[in-house]
C-alpha atoms as a PDB file:
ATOM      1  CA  UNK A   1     131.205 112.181  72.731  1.00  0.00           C
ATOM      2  CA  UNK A   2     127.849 114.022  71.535  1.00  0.00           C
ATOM      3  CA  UNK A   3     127.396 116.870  73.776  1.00  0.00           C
ATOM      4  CA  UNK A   4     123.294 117.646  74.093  1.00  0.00           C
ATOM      5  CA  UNK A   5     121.509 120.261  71.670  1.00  0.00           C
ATOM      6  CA  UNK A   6     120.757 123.692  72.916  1.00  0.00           C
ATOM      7  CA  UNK A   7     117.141 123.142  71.818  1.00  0.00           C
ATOM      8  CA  UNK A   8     117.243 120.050  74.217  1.00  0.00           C
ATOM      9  CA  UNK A   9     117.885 121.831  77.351  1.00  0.00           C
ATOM     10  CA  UNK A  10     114.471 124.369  77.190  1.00  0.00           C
ATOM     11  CA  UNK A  11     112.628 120.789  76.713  1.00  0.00           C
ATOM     12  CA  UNK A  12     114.290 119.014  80.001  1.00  0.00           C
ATOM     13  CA  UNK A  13     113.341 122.162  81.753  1.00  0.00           C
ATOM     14  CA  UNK A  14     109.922 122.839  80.725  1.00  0.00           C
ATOM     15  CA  UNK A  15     109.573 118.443  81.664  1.00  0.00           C
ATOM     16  CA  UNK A  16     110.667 119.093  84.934  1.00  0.00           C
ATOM     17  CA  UNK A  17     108.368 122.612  85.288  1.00  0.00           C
ATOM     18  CA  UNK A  18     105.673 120.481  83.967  1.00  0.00           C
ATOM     19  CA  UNK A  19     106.271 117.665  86.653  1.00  0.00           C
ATOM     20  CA  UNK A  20     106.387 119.726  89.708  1.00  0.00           C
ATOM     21  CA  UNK A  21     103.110 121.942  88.426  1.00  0.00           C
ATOM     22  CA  UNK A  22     101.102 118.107  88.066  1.00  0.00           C
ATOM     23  CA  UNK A  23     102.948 117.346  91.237  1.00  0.00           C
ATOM     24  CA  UNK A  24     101.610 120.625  92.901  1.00  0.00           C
ATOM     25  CA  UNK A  25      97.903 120.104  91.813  1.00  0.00           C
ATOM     26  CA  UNK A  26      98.286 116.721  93.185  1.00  0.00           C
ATOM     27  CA  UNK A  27      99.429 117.958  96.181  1.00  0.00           C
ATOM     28  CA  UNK A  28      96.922 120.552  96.883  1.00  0.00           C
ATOM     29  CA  UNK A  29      94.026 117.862  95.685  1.00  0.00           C
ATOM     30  CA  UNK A  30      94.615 115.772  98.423  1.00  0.00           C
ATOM     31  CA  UNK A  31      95.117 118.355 101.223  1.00  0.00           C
ATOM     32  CA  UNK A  32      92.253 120.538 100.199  1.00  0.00           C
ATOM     33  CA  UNK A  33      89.728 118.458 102.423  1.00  0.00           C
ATOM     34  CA  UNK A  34      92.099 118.714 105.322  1.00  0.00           C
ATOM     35  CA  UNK A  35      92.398 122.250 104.779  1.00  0.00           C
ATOM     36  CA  UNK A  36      88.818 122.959 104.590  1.00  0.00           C
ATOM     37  CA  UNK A  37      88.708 120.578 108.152  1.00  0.00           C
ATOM     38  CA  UNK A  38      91.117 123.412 109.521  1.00  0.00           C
ATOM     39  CA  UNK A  39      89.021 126.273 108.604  1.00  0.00           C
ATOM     40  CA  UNK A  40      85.862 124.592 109.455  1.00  0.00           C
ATOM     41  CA  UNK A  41      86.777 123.873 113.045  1.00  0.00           C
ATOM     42  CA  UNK A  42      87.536 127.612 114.005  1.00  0.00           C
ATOM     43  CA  UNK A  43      83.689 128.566 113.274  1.00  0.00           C
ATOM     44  CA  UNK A  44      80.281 128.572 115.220  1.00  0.00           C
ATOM     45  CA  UNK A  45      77.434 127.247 113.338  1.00  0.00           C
ATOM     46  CA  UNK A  46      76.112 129.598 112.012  1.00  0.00           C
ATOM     47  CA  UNK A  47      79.556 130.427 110.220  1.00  0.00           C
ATOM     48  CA  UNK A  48      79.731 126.905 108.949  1.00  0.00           C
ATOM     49  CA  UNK A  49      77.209 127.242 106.333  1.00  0.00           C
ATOM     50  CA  UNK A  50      76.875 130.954 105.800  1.00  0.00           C
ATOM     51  CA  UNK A  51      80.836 132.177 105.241  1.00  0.00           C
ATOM     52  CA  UNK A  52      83.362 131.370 102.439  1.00  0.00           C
ATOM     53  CA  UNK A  53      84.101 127.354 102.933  1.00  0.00           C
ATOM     54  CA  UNK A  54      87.925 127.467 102.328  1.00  0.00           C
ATOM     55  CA  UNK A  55      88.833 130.995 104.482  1.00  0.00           C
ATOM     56  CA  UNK A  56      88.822 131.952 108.249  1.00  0.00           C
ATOM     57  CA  UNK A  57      86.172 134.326 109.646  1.00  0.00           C
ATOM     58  CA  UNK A  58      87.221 137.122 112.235  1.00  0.00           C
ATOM     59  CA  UNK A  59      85.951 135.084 114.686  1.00  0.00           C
ATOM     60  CA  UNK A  60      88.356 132.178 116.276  1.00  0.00           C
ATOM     61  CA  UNK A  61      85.687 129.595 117.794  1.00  0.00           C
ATOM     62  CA  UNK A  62      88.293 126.809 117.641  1.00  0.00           C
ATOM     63  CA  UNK A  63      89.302 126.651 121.398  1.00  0.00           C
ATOM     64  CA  UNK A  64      84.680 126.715 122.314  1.00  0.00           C
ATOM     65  CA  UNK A  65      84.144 124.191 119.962  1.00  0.00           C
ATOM     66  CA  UNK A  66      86.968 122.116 121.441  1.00  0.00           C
ATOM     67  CA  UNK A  67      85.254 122.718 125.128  1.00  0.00           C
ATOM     68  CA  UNK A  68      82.298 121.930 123.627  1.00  0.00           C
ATOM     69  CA  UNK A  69      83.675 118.449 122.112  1.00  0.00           C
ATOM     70  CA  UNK A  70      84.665 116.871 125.064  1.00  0.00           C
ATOM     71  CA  UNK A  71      81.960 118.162 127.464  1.00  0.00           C
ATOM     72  CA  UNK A  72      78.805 116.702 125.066  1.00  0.00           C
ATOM     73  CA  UNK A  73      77.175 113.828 126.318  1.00  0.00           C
ATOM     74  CA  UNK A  74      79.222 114.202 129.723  1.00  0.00           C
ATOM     75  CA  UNK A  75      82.529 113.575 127.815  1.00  0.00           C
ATOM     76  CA  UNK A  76      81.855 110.587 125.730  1.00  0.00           C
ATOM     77  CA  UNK A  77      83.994 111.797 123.083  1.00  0.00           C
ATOM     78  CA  UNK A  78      87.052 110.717 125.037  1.00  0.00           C
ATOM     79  CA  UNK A  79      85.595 107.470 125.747  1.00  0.00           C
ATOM     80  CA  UNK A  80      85.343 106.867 121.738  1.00  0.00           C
ATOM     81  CA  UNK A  81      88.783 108.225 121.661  1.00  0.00           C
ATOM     82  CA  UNK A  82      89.959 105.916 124.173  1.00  0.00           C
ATOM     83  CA  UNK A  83      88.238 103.401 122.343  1.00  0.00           C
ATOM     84  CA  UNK A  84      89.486 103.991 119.096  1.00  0.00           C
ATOM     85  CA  UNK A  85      93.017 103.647 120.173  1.00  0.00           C
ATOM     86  CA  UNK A  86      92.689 100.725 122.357  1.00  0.00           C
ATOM     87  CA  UNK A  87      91.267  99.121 119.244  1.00  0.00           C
ATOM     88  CA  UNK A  88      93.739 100.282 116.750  1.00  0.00           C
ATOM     89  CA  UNK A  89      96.915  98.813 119.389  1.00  0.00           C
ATOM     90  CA  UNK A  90      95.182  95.710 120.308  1.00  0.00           C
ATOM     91  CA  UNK A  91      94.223  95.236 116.765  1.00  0.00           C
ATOM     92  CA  UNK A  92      97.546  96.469 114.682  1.00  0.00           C
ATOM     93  CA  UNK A  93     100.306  94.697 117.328  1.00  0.00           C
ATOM     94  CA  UNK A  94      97.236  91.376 117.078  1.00  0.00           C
ATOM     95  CA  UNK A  95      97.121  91.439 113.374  1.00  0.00           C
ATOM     96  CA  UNK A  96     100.867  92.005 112.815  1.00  0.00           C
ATOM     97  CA  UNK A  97     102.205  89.117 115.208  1.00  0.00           C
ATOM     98  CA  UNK A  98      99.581  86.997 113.192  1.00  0.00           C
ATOM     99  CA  UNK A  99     101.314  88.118 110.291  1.00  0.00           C
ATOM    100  CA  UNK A 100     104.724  87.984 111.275  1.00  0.00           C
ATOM    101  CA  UNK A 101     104.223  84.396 112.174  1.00  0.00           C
ATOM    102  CA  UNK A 102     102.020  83.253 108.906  1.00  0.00           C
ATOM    103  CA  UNK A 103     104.598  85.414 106.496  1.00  0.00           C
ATOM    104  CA  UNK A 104     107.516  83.822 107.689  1.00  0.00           C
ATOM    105  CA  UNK A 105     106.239  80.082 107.480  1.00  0.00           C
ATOM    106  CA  UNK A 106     105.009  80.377 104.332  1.00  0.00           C
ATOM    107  CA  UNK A 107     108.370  81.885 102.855  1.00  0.00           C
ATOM    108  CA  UNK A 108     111.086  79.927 104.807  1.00  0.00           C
ATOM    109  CA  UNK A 109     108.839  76.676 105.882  1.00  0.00           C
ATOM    110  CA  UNK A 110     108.030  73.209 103.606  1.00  0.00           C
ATOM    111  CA  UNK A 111     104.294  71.953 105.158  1.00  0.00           C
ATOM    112  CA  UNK A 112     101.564  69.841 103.641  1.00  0.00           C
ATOM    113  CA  UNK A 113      99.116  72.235 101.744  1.00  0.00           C
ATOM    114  CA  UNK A 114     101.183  75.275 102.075  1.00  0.00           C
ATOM    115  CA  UNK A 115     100.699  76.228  98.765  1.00  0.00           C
ATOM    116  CA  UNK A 116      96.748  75.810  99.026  1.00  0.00           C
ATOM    117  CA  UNK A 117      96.905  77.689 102.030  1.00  0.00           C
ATOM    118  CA  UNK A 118      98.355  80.808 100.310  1.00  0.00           C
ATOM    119  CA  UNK A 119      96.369  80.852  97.153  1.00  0.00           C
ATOM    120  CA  UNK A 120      93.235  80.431  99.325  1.00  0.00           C
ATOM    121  CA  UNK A 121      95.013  83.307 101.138  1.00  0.00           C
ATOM    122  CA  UNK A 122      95.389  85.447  98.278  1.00  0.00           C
ATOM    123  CA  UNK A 123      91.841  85.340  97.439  1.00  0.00           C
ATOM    124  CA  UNK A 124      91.008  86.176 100.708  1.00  0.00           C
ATOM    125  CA  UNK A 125      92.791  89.638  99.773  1.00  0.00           C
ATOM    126  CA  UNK A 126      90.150  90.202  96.881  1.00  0.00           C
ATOM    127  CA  UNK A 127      87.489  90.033  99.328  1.00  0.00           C
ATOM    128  CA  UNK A 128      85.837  93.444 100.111  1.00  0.00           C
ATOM    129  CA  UNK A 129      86.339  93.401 104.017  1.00  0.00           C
ATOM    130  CA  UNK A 130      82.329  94.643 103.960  1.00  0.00           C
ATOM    131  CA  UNK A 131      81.693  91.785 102.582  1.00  0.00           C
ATOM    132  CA  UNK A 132      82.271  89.729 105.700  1.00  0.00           C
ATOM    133  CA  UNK A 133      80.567  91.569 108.090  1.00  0.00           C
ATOM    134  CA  UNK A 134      77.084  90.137 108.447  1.00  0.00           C
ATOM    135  CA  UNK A 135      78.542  86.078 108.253  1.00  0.00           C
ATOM    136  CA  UNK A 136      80.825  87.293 111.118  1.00  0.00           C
ATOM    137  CA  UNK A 137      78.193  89.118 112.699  1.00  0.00           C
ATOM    138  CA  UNK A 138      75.976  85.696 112.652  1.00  0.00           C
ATOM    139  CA  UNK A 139      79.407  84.028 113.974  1.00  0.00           C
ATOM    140  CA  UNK A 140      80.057  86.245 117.076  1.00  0.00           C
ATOM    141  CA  UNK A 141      76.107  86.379 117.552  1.00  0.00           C
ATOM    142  CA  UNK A 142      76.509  82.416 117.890  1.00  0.00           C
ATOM    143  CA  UNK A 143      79.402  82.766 120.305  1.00  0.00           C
ATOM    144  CA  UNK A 144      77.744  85.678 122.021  1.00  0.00           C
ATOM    145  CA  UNK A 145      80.489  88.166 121.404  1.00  0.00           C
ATOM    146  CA  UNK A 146      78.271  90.627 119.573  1.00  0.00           C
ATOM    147  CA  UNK A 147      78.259  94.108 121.870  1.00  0.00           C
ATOM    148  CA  UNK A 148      81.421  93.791 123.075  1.00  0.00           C
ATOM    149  CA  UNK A 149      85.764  94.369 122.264  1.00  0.00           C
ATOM    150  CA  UNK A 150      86.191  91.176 121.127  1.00  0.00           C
ATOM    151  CA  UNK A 151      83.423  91.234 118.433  1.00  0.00           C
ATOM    152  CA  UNK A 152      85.961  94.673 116.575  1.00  0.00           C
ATOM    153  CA  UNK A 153      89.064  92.368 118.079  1.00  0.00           C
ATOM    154  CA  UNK A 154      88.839  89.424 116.591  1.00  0.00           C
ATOM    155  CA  UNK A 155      87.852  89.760 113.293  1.00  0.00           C
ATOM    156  CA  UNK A 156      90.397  92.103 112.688  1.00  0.00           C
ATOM    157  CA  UNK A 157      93.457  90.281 113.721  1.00  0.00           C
ATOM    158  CA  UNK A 158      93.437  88.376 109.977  1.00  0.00           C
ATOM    159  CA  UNK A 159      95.150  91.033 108.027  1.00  0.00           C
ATOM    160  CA  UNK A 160      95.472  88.990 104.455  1.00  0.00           C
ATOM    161  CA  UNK A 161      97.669  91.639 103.040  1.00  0.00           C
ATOM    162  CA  UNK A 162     100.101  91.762 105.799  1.00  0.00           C
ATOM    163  CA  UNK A 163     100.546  88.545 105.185  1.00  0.00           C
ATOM    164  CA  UNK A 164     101.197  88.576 101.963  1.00  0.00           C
ATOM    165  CA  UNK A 165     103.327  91.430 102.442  1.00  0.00           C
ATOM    166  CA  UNK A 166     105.299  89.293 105.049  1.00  0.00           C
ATOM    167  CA  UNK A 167     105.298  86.540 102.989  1.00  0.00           C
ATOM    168  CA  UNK A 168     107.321  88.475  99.728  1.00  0.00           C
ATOM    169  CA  UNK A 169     109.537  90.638 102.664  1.00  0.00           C
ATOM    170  CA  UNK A 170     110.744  87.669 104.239  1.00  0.00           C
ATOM    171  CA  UNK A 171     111.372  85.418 100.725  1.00  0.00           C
ATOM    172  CA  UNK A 172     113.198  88.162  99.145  1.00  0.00           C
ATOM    173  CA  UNK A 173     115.280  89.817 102.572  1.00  0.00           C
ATOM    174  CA  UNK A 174     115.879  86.961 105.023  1.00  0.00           C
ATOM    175  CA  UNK A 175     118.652  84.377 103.334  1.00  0.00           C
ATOM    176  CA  UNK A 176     117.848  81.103 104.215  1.00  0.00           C
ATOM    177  CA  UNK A 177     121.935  80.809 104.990  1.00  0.00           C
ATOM    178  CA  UNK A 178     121.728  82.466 108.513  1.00  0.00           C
ATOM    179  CA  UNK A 179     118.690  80.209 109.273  1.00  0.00           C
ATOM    180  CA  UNK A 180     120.524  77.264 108.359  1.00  0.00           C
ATOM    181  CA  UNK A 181     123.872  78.501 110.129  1.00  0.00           C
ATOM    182  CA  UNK A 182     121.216  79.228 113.391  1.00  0.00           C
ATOM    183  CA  UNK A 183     119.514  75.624 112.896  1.00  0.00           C
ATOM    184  CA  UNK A 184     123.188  73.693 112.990  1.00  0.00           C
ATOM    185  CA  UNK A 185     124.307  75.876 115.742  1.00  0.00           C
ATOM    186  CA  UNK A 186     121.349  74.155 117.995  1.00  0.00           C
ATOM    187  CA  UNK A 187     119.069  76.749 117.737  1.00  0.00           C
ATOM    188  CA  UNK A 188     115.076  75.826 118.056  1.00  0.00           C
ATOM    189  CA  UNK A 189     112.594  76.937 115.323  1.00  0.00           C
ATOM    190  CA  UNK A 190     111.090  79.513 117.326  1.00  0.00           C
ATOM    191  CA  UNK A 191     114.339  80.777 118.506  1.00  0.00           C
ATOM    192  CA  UNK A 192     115.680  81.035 114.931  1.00  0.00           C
ATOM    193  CA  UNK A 193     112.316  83.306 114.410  1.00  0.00           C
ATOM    194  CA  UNK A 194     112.554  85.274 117.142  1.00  0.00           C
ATOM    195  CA  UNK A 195     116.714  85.866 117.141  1.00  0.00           C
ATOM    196  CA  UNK A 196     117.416  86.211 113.148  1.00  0.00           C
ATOM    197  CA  UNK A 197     114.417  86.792 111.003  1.00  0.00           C
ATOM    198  CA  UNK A 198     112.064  89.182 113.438  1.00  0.00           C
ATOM    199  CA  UNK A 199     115.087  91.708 113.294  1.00  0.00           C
ATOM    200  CA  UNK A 200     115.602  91.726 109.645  1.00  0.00           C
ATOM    201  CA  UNK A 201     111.466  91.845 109.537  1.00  0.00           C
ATOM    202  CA  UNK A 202     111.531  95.182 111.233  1.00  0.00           C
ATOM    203  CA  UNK A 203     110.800  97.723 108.455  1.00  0.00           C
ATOM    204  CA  UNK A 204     107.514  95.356 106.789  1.00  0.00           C
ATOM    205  CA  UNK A 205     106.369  94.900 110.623  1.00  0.00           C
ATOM    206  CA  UNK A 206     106.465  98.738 110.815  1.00  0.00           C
ATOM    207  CA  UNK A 207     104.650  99.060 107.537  1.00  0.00           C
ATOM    208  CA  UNK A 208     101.882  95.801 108.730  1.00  0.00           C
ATOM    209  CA  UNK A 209     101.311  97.832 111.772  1.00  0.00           C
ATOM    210  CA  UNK A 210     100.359 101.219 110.684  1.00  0.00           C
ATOM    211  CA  UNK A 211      98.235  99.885 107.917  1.00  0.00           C
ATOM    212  CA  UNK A 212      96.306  97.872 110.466  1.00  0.00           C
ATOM    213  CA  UNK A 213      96.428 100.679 113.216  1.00  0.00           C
ATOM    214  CA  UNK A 214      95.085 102.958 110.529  1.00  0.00           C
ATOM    215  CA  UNK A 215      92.129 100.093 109.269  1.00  0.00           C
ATOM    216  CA  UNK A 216      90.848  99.840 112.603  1.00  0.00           C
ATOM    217  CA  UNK A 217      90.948 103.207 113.547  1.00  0.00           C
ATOM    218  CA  UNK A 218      89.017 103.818 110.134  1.00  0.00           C
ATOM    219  CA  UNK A 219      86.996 101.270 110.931  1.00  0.00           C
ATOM    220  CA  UNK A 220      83.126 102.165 110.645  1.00  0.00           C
ATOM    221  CA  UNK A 221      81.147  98.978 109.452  1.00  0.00           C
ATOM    222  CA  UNK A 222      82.169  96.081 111.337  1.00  0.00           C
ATOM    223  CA  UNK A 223      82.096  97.804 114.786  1.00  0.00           C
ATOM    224  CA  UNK A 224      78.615 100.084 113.314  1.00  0.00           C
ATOM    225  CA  UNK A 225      76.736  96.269 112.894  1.00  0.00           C
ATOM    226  CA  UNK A 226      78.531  94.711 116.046  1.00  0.00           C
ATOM    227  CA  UNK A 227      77.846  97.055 118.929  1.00  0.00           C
ATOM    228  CA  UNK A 228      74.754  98.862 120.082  1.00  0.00           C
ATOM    229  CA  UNK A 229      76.958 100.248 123.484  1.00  0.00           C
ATOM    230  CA  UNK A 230      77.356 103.847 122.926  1.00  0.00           C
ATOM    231  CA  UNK A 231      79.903 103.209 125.324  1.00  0.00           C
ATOM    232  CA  UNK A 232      81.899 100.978 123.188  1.00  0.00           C
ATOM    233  CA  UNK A 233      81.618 103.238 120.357  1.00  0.00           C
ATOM    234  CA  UNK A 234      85.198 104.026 118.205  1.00  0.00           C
ATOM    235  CA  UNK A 235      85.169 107.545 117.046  1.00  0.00           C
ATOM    236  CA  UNK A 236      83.700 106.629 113.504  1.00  0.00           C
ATOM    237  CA  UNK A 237      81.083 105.080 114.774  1.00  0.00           C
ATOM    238  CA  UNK A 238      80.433 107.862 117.790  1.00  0.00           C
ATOM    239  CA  UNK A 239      80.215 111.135 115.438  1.00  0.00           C
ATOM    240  CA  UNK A 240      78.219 108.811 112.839  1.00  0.00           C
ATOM    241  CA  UNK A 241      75.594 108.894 115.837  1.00  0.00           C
ATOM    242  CA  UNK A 242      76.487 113.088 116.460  1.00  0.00           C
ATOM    243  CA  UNK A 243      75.700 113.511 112.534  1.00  0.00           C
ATOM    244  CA  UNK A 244      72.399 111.430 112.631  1.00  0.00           C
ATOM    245  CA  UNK A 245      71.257 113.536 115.703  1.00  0.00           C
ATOM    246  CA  UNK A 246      72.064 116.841 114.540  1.00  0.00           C
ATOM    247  CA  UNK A 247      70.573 115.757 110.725  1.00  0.00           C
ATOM    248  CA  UNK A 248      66.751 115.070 112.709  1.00  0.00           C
ATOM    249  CA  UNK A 249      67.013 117.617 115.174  1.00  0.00           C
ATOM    250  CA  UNK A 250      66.177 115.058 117.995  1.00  0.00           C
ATOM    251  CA  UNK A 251      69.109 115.782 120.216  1.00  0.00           C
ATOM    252  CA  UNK A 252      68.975 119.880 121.151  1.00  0.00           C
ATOM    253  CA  UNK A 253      70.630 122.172 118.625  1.00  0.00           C
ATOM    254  CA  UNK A 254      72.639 120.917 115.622  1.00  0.00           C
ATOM    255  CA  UNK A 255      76.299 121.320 116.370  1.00  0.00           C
ATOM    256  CA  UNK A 256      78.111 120.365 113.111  1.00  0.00           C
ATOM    257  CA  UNK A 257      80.886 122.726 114.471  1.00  0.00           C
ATOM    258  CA  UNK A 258      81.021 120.939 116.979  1.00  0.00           C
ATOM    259  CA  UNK A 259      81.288 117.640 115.353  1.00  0.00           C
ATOM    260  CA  UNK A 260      83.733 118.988 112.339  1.00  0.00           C
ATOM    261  CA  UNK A 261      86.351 119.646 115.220  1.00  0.00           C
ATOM    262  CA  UNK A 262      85.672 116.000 116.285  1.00  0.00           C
ATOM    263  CA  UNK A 263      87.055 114.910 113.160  1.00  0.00           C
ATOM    264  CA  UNK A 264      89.895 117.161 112.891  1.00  0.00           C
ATOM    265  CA  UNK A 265      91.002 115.792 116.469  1.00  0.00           C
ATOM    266  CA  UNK A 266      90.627 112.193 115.521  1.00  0.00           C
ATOM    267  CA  UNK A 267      92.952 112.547 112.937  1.00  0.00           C
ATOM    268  CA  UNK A 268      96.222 113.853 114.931  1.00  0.00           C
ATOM    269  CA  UNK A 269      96.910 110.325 116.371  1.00  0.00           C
ATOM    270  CA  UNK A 270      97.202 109.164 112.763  1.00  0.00           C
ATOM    271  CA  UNK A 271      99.931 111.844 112.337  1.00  0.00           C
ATOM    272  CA  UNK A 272     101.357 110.992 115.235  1.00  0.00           C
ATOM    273  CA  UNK A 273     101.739 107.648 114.493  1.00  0.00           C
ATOM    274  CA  UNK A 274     103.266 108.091 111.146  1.00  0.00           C
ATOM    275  CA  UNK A 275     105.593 110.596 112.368  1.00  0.00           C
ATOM    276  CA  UNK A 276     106.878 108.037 115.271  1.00  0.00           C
ATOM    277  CA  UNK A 277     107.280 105.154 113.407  1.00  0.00           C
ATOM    278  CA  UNK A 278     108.365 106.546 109.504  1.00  0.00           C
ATOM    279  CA  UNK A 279     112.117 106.128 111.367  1.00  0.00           C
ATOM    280  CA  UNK A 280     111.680 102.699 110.872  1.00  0.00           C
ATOM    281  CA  UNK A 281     111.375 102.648 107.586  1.00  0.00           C
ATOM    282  CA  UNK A 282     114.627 101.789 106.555  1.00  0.00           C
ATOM    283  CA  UNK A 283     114.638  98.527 104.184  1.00  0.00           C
ATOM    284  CA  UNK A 284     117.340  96.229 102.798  1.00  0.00           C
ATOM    285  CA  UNK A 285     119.608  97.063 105.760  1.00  0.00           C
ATOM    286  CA  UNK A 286     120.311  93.418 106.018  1.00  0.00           C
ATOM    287  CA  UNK A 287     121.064  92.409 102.317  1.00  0.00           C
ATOM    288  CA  UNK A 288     124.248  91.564 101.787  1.00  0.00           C
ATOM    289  CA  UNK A 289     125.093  91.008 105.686  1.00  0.00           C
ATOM    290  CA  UNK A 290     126.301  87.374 105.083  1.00  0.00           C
ATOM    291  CA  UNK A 291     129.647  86.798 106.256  1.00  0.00           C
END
């Protein structure tokens, strides 16, 4: 047996040196903005535009700004919060039973046009989402949903990717053996769903949900061209209204401070979320669990 070269050994190191450093810059790429959200909510104003962009001042206005943040407009910021998350659960848990449902006929089911149904499916997925604001704008303007929940609701409970991603999960990770053992054993279609595949499911419903949680929490278009209610504002579109106030000048003094800690606070339930549900994100537990 060869044994490796002394010359190799300097090369697999200097790989691996060269790996973590790319690895590193990638790293600090991507939380730069977040960093500079960190230092930006800890200053006034007049700090904001006038100190170093990446460092702390002496000053600590964190804790005022906060105050400030949820006392503007008599509090309104909590009712976009509020908002925002009613609209990212009603939407994610909407959008991934949809899903769940959808993905698992279209692996382990044989119905007329099936196969139509998912190519027209997967060209739904190359659809820019903007794209189908304004015909379902005209839609929910027929129906007379436009200004309120349902008009952000609805639309977003067809998640084409989750779906898709379904779709592949179940084909490749549910054996169509235990459904057949539960169908001779006197077991109903919906009770073979519900008692052997939506358990094996669990890990790509996690994954469906916080990608549609996150979507509608990001969401800024559809709900921007749908409601006019400041009261039914998400947070996007709420601090989109802050900025354009504080940009004229029409609204009292500019407090981009103010509305730089709004969007360092609207991202913790993000992290929250991910750090509550990455548990579940355990795959292939079930391969192999035939007996």
């Amino acid at each position: 047996m060869s044994t490796p070269n002394a010359s190799e050994k300097p090369r697999r190191a200097g790989g691996r040196m060269l790996s973590h450093a790319i690895m590193a810059l990638m790293a600090a790429y991507f939380l730069l903005p977040f960093w500079w959200l960190v230092v930006a909510s800890t200053k006034d104003n007049d700090d904001l535009f006038n100190t170093a962009p990446l460092w702390f001042t002496s000053r600590n206005e964190f804790f005022d700004n906060l105050r400030v943040l949820f006392s503007q407009g008599d509090g309104i910021y909590f009712i976009w919060l509020q908002n925002s998350a009613f609209y990212s659960i009603v939407c994610g848990v909407g959008a991934t039973a949809v899903a769940a449902f959808a993905g698992y006929a279209f692996a382990k089911l044989r119905f007329p046009g099936r196969n139509l149904l998912f190519s027209l499916l997967l060209g739904l997925i190359m659809v820019p989402a903007t794209a189908l604001v304004l015909p379902t704008y005209l839609l929910m303007s027929r129906l007379g949903l436009t200004d309120t929940i349902w008009a952000v609701i609805l639309p977003s409970l067809l998640n084409p990717f989750g779906v898709y991603l379904l779709r592949v999960y179940v084909h490749d990770s549910v054996p169509d053996e235990m459904l057949e053992a539960a169908r001779l054993d006197g077991a109903s279609e919906l009770r073979v769903f519900r008692s052997v595949a939506l358990p094996m499911m669990r890990p790509a419903l996690v994954t469906v949900l916080l990608f549609t949680m996150v979507a509608t929490w990001n969401n800024f278009f559809l709900p921007l061209v749908m409601l006019s209610d400041d009261k039914l504002y998400p947070l996007t579109v709420g601090l989109r209204s802050w900025y354009l106030a504080a940009t004229l000048g029409n609204a009292g003094p500019a407090l981009f401070n103010v509305i730089v800690t709004g969007v360092l606070v609207a991202i913790v339930p993000l992290i929250i979320a991910f750090l509550l549900l990455q548990r579940y994100w355990r795959g292939g537990l079930t391969m192999g669990s035939l007996r």
